[in-house]
N, C-alpha and C. Protein backbone atom coordinates (compact mmCIF):
# COMPACT_ATOMS: atom_id res chain seq x y z
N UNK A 1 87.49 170.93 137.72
CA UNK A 1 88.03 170.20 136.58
C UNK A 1 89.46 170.64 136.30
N UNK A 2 90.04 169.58 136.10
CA UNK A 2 91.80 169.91 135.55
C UNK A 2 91.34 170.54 134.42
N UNK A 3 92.66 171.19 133.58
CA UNK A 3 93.16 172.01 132.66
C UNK A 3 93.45 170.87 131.51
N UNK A 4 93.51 169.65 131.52
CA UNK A 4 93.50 168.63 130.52
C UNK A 4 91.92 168.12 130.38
N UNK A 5 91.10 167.87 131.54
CA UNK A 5 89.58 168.04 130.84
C UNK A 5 89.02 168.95 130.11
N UNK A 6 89.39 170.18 130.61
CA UNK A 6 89.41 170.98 129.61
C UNK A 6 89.57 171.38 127.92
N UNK A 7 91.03 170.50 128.48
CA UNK A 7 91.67 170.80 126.96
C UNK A 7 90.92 169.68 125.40
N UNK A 8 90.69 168.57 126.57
CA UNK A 8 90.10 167.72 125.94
C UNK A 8 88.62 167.70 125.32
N UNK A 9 87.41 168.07 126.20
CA UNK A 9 86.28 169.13 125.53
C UNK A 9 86.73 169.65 125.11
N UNK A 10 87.26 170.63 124.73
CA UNK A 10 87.77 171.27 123.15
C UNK A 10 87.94 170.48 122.29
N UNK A 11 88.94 169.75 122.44
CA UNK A 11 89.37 168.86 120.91
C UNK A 11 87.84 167.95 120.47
N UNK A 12 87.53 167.25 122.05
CA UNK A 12 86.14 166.59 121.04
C UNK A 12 85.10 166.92 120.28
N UNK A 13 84.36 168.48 121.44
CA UNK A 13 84.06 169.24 120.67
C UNK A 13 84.55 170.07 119.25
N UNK A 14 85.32 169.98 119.12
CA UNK A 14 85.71 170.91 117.56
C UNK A 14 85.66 169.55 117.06
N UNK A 15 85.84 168.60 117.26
CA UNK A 15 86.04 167.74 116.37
C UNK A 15 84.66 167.05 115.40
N UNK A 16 83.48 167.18 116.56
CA UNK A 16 82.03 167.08 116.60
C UNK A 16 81.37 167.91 115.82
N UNK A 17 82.08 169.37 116.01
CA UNK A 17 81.27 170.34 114.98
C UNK A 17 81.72 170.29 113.40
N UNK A 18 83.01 169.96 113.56
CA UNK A 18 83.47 169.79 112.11
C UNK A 18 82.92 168.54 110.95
N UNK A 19 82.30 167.43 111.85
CA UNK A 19 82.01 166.76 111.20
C UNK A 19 80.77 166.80 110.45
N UNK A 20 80.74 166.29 109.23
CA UNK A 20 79.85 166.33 107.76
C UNK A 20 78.72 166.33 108.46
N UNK A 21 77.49 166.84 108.01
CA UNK A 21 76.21 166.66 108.42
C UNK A 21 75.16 167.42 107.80
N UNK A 22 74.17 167.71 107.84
CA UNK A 22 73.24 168.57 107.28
C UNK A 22 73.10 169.88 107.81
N UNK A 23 73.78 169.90 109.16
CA UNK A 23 73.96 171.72 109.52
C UNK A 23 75.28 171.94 108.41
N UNK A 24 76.38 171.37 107.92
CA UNK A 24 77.15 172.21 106.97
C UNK A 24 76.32 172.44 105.97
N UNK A 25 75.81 171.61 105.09
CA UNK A 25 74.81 171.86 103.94
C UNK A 25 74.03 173.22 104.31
N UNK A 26 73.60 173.22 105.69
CA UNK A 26 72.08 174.71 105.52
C UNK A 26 73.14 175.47 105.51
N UNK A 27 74.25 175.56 106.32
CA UNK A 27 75.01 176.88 106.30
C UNK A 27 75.83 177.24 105.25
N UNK A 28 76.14 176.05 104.34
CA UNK A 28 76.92 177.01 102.88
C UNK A 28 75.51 177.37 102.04
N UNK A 29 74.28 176.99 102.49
CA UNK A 29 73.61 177.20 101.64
C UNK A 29 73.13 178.41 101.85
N UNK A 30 72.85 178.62 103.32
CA UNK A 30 72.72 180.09 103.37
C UNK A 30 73.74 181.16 102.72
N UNK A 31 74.42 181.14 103.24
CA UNK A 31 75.81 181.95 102.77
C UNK A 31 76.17 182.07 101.39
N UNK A 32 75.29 181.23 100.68
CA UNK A 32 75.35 181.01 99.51
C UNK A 32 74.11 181.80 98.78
N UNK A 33 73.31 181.29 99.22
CA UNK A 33 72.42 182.34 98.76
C UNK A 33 71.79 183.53 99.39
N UNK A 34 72.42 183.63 100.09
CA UNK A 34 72.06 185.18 101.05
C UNK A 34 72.86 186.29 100.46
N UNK A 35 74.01 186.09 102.18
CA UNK A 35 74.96 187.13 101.82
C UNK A 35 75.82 186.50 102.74
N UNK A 36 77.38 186.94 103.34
CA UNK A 36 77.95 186.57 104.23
C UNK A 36 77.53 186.37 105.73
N UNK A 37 76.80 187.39 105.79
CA UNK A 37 76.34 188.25 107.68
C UNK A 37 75.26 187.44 107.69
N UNK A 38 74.69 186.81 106.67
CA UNK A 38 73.98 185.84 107.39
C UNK A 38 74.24 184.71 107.71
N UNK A 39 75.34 184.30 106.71
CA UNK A 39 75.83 182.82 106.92
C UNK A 39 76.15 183.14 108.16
N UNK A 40 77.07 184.29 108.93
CA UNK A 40 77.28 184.60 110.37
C UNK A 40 76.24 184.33 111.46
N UNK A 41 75.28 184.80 110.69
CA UNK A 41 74.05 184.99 111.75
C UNK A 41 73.61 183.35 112.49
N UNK A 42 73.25 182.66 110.76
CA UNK A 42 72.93 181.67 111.14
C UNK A 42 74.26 180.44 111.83
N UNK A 43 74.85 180.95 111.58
CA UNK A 43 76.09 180.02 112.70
C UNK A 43 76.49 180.46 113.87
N UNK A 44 75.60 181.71 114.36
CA UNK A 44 75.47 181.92 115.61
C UNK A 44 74.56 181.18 116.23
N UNK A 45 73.21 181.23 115.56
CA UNK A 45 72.26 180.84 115.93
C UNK A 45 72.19 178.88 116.74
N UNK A 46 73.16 178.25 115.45
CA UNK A 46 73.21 176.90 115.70
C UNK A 46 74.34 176.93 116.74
N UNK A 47 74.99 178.06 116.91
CA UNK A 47 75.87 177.92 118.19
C UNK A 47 75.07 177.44 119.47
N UNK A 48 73.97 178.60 119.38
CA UNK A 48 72.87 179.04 120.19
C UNK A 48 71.96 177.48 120.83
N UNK A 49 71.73 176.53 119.67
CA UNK A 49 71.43 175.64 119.67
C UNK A 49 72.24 174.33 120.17
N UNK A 50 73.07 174.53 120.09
CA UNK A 50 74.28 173.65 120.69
C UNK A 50 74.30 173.59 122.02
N UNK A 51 74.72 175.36 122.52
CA UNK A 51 74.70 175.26 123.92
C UNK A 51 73.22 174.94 124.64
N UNK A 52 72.15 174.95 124.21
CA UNK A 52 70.72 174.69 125.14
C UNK A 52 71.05 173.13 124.57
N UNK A 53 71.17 172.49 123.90
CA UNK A 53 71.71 171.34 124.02
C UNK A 53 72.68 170.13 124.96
N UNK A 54 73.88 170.47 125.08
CA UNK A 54 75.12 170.72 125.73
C UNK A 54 74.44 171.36 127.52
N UNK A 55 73.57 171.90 127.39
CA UNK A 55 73.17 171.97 128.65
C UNK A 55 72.34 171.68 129.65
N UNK A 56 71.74 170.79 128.68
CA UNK A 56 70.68 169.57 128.99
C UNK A 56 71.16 168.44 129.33
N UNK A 57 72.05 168.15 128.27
CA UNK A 57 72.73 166.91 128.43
C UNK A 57 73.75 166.71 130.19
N UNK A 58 74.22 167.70 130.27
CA UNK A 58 74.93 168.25 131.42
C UNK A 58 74.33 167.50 132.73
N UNK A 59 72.98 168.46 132.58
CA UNK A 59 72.05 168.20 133.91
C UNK A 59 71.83 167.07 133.76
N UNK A 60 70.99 166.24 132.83
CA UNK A 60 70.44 165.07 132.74
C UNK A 60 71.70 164.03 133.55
N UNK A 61 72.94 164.24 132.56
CA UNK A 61 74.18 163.50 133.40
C UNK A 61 74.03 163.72 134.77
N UNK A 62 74.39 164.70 135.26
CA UNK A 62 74.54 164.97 136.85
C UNK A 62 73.43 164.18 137.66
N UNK A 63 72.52 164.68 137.04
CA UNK A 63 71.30 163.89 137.82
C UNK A 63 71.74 162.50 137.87
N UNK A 64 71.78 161.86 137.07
CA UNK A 64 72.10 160.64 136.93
C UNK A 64 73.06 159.65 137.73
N UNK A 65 74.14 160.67 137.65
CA UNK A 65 75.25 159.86 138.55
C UNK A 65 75.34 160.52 139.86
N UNK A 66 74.89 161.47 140.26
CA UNK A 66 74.27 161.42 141.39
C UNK A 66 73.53 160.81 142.27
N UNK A 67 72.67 160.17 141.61
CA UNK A 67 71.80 159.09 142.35
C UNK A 67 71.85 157.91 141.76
N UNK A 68 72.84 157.60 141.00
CA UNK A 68 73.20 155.94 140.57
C UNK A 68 74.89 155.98 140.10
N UNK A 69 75.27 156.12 141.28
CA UNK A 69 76.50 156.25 140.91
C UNK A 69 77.68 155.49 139.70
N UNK A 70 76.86 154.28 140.12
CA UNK A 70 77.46 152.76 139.04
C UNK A 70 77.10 153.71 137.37
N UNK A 71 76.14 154.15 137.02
CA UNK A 71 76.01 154.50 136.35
C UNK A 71 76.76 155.48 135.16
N UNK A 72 78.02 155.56 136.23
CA UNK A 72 79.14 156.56 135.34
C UNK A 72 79.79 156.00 134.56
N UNK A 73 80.36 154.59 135.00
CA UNK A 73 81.12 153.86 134.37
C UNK A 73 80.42 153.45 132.85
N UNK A 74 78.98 153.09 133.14
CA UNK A 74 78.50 152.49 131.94
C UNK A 74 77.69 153.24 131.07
N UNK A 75 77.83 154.58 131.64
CA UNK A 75 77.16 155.97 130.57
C UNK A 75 78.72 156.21 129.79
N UNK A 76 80.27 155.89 130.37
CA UNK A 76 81.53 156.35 130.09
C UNK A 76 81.61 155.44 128.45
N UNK A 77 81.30 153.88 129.30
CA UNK A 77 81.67 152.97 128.24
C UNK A 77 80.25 153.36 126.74
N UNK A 78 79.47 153.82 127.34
CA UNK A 78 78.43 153.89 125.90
C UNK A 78 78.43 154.59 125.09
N UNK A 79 79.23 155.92 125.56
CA UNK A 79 79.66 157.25 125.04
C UNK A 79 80.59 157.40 124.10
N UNK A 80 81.29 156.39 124.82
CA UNK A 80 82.80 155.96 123.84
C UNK A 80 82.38 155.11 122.68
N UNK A 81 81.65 154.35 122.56
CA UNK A 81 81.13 153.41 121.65
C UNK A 81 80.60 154.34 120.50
N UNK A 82 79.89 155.21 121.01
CA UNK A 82 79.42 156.35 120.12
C UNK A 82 80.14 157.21 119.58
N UNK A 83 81.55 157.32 120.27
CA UNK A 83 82.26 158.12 119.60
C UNK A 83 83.33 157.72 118.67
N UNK A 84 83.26 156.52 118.53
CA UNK A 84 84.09 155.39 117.84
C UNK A 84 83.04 155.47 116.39
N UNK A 85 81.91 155.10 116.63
CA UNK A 85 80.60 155.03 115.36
C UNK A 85 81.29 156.47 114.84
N UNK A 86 81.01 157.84 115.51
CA UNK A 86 81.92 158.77 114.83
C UNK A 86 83.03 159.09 114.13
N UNK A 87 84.00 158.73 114.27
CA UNK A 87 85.29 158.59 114.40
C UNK A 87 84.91 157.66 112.84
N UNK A 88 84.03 156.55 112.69
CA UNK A 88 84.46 155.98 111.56
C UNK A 88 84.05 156.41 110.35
N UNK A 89 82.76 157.16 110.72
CA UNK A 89 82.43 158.00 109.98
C UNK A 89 83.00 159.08 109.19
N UNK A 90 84.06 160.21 110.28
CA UNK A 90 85.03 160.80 109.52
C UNK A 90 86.12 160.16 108.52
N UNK A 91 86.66 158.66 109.26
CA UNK A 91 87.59 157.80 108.77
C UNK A 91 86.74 157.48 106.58
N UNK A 92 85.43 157.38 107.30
CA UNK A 92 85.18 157.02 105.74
C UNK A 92 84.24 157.98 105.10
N UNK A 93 84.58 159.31 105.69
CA UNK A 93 83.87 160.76 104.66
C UNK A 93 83.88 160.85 103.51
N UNK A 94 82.93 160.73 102.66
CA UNK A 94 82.79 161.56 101.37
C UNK A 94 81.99 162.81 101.57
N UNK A 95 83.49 163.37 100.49
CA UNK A 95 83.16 165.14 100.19
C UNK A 95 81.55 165.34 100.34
N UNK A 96 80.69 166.10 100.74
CA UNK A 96 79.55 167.11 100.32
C UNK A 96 79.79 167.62 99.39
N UNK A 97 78.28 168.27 98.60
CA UNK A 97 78.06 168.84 97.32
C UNK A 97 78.11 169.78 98.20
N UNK A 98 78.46 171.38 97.72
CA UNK A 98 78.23 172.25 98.39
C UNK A 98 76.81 172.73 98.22
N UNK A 99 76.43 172.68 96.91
CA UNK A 99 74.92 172.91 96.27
C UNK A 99 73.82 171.95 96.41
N UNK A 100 74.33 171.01 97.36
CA UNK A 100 72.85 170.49 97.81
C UNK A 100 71.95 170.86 97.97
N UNK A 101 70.39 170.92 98.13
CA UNK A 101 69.29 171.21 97.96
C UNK A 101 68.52 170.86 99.81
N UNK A 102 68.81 171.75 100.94
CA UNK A 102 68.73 171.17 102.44
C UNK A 102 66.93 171.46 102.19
N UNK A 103 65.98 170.88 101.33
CA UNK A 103 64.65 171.04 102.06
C UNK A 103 64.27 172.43 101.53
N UNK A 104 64.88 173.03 100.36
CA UNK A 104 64.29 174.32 99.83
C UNK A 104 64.19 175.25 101.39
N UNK A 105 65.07 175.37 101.49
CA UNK A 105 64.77 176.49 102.90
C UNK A 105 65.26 178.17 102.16
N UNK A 106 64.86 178.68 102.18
CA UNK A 106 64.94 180.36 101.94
C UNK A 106 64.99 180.85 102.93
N UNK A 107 65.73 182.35 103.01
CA UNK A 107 65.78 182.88 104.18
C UNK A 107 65.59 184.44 103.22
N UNK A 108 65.40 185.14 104.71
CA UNK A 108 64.30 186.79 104.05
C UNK A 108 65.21 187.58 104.84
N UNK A 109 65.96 187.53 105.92
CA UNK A 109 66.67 188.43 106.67
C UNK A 109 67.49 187.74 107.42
N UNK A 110 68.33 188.99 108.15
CA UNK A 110 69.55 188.18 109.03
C UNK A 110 69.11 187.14 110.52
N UNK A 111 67.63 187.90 110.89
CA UNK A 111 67.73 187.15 111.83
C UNK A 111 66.65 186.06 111.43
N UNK A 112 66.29 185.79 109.92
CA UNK A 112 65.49 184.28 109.90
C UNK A 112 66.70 183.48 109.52
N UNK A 113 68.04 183.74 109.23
CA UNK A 113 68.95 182.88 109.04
C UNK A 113 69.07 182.58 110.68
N UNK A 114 69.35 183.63 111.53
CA UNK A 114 69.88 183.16 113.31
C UNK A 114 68.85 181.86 113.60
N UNK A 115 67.58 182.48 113.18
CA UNK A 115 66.10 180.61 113.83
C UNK A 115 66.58 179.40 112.85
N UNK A 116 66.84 180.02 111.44
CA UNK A 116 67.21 178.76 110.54
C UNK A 116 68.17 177.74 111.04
N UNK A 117 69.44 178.84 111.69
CA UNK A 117 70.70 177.85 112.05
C UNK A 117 70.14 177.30 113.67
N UNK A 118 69.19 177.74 114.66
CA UNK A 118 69.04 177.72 115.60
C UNK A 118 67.99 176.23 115.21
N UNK A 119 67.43 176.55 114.99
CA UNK A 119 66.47 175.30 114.52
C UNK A 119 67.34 174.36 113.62
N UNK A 120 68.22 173.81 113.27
CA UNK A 120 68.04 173.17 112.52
C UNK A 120 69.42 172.45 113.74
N UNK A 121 69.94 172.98 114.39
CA UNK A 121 70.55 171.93 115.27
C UNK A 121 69.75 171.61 116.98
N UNK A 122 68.95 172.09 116.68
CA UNK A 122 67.14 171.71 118.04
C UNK A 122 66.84 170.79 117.35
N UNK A 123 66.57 170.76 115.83
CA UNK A 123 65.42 169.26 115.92
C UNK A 123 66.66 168.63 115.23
N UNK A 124 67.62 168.59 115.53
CA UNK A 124 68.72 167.14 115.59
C UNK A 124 68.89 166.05 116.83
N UNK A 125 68.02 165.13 116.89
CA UNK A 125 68.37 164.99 117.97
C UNK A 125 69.64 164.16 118.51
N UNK A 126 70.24 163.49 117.10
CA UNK A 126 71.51 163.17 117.17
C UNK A 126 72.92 164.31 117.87
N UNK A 127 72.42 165.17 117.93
CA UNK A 127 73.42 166.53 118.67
C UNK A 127 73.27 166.26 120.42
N UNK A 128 72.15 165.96 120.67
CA UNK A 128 71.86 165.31 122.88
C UNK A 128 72.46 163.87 122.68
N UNK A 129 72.28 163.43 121.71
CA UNK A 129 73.36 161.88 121.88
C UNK A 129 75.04 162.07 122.05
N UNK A 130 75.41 162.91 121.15
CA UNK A 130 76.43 163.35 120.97
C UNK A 130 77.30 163.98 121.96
N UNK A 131 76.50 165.14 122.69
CA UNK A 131 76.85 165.83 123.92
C UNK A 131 77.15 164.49 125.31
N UNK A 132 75.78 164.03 124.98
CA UNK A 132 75.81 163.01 126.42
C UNK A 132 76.91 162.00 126.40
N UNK A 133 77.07 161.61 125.27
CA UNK A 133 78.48 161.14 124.78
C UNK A 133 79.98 161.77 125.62
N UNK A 134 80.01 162.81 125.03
CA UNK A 134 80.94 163.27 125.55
C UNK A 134 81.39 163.94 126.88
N UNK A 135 80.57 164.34 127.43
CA UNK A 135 80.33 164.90 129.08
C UNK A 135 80.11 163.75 129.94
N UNK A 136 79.77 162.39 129.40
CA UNK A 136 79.37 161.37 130.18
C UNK A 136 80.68 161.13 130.74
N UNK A 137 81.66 161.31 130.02
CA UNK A 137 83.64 161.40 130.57
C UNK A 137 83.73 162.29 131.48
N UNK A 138 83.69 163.63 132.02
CA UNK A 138 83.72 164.05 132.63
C UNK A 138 82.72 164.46 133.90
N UNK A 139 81.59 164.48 133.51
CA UNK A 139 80.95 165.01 134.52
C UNK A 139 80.82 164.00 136.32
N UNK A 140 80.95 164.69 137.07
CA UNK A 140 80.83 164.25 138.36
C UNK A 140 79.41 164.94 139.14
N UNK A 141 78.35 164.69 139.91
CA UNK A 141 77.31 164.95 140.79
C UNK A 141 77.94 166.43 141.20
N UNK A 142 79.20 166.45 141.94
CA UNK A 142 79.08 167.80 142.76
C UNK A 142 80.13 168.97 141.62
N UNK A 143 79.71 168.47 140.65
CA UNK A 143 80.20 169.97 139.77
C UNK A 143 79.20 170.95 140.10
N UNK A 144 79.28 172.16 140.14
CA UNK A 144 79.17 173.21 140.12
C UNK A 144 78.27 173.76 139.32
N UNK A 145 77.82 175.04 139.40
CA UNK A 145 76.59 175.55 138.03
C UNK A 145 77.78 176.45 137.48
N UNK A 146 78.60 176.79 137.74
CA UNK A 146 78.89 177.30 136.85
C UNK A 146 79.71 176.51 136.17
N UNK A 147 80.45 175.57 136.32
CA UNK A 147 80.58 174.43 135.40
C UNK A 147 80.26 174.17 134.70
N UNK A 148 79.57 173.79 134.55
CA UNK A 148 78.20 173.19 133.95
C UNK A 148 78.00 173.97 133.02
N UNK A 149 77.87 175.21 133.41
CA UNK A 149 77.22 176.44 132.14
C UNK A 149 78.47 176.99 131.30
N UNK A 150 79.73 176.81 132.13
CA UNK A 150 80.67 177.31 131.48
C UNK A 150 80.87 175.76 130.18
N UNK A 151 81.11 174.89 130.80
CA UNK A 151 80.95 173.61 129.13
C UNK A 151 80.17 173.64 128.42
N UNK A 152 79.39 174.03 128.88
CA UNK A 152 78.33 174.51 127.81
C UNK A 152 78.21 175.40 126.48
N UNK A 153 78.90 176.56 127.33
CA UNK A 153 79.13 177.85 126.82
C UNK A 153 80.42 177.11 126.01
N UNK A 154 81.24 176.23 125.96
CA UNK A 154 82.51 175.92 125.79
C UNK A 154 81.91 175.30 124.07
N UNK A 155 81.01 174.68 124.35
CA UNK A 155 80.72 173.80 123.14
C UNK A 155 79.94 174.29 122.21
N UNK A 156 79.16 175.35 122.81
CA UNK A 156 78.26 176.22 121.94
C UNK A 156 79.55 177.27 121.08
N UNK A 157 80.17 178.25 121.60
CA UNK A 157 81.54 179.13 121.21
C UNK A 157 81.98 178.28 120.51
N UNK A 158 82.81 177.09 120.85
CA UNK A 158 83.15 176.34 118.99
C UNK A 158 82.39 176.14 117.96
N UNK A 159 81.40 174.99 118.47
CA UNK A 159 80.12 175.03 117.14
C UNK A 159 79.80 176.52 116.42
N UNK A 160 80.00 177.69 116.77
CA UNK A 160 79.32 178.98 116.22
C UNK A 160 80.88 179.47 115.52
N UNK A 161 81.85 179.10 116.27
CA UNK A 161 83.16 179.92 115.72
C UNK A 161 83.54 178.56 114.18
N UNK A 162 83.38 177.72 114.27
CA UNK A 162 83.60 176.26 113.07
C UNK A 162 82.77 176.88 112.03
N UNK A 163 81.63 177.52 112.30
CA UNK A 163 80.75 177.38 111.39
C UNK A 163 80.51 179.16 110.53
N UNK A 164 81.25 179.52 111.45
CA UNK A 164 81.27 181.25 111.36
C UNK A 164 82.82 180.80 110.18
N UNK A 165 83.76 179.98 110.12
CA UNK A 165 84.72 179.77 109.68
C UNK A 165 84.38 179.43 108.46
N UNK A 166 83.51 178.29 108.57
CA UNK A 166 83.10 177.24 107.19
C UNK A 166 82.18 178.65 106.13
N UNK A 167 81.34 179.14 106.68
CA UNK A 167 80.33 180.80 106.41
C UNK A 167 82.01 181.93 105.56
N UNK A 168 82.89 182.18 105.82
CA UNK A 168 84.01 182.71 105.52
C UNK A 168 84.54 182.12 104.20
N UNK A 169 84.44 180.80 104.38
CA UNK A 169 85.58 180.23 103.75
C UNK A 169 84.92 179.69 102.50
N UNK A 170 83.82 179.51 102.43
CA UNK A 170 82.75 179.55 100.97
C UNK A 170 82.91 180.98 100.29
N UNK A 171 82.74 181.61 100.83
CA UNK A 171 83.64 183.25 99.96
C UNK A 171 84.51 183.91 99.47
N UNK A 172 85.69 182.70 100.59
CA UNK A 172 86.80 182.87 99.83
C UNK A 172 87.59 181.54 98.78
N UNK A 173 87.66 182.28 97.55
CA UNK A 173 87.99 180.98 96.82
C UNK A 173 89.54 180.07 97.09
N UNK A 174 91.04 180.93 97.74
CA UNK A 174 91.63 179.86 98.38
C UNK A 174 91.85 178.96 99.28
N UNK A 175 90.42 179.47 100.49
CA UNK A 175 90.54 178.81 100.99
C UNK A 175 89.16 177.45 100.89
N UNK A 176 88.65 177.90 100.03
CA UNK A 176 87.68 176.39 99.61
C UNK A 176 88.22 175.86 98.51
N UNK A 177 89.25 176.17 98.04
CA UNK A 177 89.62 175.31 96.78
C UNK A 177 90.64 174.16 97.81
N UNK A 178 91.35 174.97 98.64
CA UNK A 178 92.57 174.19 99.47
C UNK A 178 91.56 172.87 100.78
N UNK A 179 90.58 173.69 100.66
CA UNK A 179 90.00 172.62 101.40
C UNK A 179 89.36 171.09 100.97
N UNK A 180 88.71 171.75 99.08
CA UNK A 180 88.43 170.76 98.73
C UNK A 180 89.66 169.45 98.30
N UNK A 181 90.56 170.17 98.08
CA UNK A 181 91.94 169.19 97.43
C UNK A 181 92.27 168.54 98.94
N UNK A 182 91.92 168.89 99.80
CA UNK A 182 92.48 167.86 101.31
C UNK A 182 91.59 167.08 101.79
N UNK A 183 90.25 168.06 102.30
CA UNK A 183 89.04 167.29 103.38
C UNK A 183 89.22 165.57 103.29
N UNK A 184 89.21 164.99 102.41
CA UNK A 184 89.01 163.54 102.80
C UNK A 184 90.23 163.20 103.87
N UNK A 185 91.41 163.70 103.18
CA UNK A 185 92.90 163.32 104.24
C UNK A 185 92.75 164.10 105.65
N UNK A 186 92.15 165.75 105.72
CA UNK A 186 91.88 165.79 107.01
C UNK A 186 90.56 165.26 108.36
N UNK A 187 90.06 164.79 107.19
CA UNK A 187 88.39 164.12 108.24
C UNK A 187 89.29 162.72 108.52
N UNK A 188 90.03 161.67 108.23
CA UNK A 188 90.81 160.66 108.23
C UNK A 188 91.70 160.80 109.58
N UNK A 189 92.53 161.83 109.39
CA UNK A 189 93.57 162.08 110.40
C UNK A 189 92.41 161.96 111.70
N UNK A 190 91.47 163.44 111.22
CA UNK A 190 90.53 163.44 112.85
C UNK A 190 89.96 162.24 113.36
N UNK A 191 89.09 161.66 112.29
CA UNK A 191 88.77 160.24 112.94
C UNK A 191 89.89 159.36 113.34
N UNK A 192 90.83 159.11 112.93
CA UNK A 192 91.89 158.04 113.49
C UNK A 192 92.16 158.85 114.81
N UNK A 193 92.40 160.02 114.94
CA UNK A 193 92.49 160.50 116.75
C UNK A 193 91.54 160.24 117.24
N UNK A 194 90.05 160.38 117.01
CA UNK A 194 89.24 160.32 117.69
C UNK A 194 88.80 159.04 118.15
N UNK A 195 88.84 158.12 117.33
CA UNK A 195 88.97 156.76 117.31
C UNK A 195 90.19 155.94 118.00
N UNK A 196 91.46 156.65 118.25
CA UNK A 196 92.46 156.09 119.53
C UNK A 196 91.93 157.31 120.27
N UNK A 197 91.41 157.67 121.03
CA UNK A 197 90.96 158.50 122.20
C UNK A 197 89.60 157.95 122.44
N UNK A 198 88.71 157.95 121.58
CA UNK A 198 87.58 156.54 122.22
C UNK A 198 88.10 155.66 122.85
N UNK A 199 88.87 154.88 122.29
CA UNK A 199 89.30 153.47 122.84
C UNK A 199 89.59 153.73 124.12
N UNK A 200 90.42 154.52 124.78
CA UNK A 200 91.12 154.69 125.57
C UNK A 200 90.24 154.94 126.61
N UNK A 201 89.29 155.82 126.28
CA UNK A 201 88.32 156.03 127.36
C UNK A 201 87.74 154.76 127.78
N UNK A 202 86.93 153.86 126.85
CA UNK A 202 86.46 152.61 127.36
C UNK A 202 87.02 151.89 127.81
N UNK A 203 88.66 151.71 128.00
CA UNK A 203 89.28 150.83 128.18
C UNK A 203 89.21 151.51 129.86
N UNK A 204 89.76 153.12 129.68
CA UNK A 204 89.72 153.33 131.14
C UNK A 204 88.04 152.91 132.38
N UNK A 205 87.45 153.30 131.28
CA UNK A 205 85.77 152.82 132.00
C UNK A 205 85.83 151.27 132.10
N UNK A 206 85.81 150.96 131.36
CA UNK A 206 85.86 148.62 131.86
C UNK A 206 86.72 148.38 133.12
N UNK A 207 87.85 149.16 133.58
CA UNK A 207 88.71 148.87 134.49
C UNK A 207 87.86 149.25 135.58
N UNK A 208 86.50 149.79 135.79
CA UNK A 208 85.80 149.83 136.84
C UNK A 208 85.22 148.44 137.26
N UNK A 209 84.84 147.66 135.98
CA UNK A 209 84.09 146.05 136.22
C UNK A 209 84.96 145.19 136.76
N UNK A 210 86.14 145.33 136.67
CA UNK A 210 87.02 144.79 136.57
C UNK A 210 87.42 144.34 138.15
């Protein structure tokens, strides 16, 4: 893989973890009612969950266009479609309560926060849509295992470092006050990139029918 596929899993990924969902809710809630080291814990944990995610999705791809090759183009174009549905989503974010109520979940120690955050992005199964989404752009049949495990590892390390950030930044009051006075203008900016970088991909995938 070039050094711009690269660069690019990064941006989608961070862009994926940042967005609103019910893993931010469990994790200010932990952190909220715990202590810090757990909000840590448990945003390791959903790291944890990301990458066995992210590494399913991987294989499943490979397999795939390995033995149906046509199949790249129109896993490329479906991915993008999905990441556009995203993209509008950030475009039209409203704030979270931080004190939402995720399902009365309690936690007793550091490492029932690590299963809390670990579990709660496993039974998402909108997170394997998401991945397959995005790897459906890059992946080729004769990548490599360590490829493979290293994107993996790529997408899990953000999701845990976003959320190890968001776990921080509920504690500190300038930087959640500065966040609340912006988030709508910065989830906007991200979706409008993400949303001209969808396009672009499908446009490059249709030029296969073509």
């Amino acid at each position: 893989m070039e050094i711009y596929d690269w660069l690019t899993i990064v941006m989608v990924c961070f862009i994926g973890a940042i967005s609103p969902g019910p893993s931010l809710v469990i994790i200010i809630y932990i952190t909220n009612s715990r202590n810090l080291i757990s909000g840590f814990l448990a945003s390791l944990g959903h790291g944890v969950g990301i990458f066995i995610y992210a590494l399913i999705s991987i294989y499943i791809l490979s397999m795939i266009i390995k033995y149906l090759p046509i199949s790249s183009a129109l896993l490329q174009i479906l991915g993008g479609l999905f990441l556009i549905y995203l993209s509008i989503q950030l475009i039209y974010f409203t704030p979270l309560n931080a004190h939402s109520n995720p399902n009365r979940i309690f936690t007793k120690s550091g490492i029932h926060s690590f299963f809390i955050g670990l579990l709660t992005s496993l039974i998402n199964p909108k997170i394997l849509i998401f991945f397959s989404s995005i790897f459906s752009q890059f992946i080729e049949g004769n990548y490599s295992d360590q490829t493979k495990l290293g994107m993996a590892l790529l997408a899990g390390i953000i999701d845990a470092f976003w959320y190890v950030l968001v776990s921080y930044s509920v504690n500190t009051q300038k930087i959640q006050n500065y966040l609340k006075l912006r988030q709508s203008i910065i989830f906007k900016i991200l979706g409008i990139s993400l949303l001209i970088f969808s396009c672009y991909l499908i446009m490059k995938s249709i030029k296969y029918f073509l």
